[in-house]
Protein backbone atom coordinates (compact mmCIF):
# COMPACT_ATOMS: atom_id res chain seq x y z
CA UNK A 1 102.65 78.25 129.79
CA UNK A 2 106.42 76.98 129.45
CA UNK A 3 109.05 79.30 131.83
CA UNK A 4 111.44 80.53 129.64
CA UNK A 5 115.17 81.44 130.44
CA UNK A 6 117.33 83.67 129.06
CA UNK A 7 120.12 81.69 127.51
CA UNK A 8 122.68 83.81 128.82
CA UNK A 9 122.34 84.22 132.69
CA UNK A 10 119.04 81.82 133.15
CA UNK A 11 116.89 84.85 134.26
CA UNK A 12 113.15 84.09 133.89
CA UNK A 13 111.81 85.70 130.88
CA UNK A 14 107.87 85.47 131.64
CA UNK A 15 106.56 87.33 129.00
CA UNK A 16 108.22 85.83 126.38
CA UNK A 17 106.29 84.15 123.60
CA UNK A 18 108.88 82.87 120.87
CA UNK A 19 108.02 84.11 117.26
CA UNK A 20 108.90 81.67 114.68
CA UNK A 21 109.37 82.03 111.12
CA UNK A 22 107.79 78.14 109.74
CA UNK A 23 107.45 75.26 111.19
CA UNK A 24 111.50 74.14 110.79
CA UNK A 25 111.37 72.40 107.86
CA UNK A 26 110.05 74.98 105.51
CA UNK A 27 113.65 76.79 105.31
CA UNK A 28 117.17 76.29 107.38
CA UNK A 29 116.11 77.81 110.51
CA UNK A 30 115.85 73.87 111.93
CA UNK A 31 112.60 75.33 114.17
CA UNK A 32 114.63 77.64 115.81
CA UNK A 33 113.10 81.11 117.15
CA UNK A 34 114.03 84.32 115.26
CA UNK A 35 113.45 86.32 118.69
CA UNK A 36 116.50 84.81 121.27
CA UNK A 37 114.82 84.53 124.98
CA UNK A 38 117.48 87.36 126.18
CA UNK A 39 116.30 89.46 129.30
CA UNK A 40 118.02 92.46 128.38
CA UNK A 41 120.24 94.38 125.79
CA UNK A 42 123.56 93.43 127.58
CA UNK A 43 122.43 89.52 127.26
CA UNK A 44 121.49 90.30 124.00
CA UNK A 45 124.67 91.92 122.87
CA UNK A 46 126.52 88.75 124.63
CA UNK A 47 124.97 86.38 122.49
CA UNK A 48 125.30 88.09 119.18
CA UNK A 49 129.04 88.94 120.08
CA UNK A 50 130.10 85.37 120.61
CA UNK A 51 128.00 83.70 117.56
CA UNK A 52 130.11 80.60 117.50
CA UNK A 53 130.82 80.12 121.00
CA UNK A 54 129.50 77.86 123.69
CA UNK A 55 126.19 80.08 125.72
CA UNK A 56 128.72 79.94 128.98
CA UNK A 57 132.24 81.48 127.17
CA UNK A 58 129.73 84.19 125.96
CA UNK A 59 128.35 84.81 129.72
CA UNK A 60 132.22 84.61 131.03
CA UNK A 61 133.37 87.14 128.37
CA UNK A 62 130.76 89.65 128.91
CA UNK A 63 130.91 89.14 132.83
CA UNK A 64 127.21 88.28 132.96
CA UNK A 65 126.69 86.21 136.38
CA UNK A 66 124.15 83.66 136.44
CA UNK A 67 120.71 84.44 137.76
CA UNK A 68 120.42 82.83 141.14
CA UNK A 69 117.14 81.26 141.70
CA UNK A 70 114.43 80.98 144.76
CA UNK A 71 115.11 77.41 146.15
CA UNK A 72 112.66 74.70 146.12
CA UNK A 73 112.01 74.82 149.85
CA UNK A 74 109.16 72.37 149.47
CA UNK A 75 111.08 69.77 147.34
CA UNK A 76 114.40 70.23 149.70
CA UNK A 77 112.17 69.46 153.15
CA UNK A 78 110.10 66.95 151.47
CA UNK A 79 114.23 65.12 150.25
CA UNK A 80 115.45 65.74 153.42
CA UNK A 81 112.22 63.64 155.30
CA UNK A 82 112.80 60.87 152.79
CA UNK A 83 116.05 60.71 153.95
CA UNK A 84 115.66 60.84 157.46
CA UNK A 85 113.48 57.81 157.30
CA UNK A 86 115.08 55.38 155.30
């Protein structure tokens, strides 16, 4: 199952299953979901605010932070051995 983000502040959404309304060339929705992954009604009212604007001047304007996310401790040791021995 794909991890989706919200486009707003890149919070994991994991519950979200996108609903689509054909297959993208049936009408001029390009494929495009009719149900935004948002991950709450502030993100939500971000991104229908600033229809027309970049995803990142719609975060800025609304003062949504991005989500910080866990590390990769695994991936950062495993870099950080590869680069000790070359």
């Amino acid at each position: 199952m794909k991890a989706w983000l919200c486009l707003l502040c890149e919070k994991p959404i994991p519950d979200y299953e996108p609903e689509y309304c054909c297959n993208g060339f049936e009408c001029n929705c390009h494929g495009v979901a009719m149900n935004p992954p948002v991950c709450s009604s502030v993100c939500d009212k971000a991104l229908m605010d600033g229809i027309g604007k970049p995803m990142n001047e719609r975060r800025i304007a609304a003062g949504i932070k991005l989500f910080q996310h866990e590390p990769d401790i695994a991936a950062a040791d495993a870099e950080y051995e590869r680069r000790a021995n070359s």
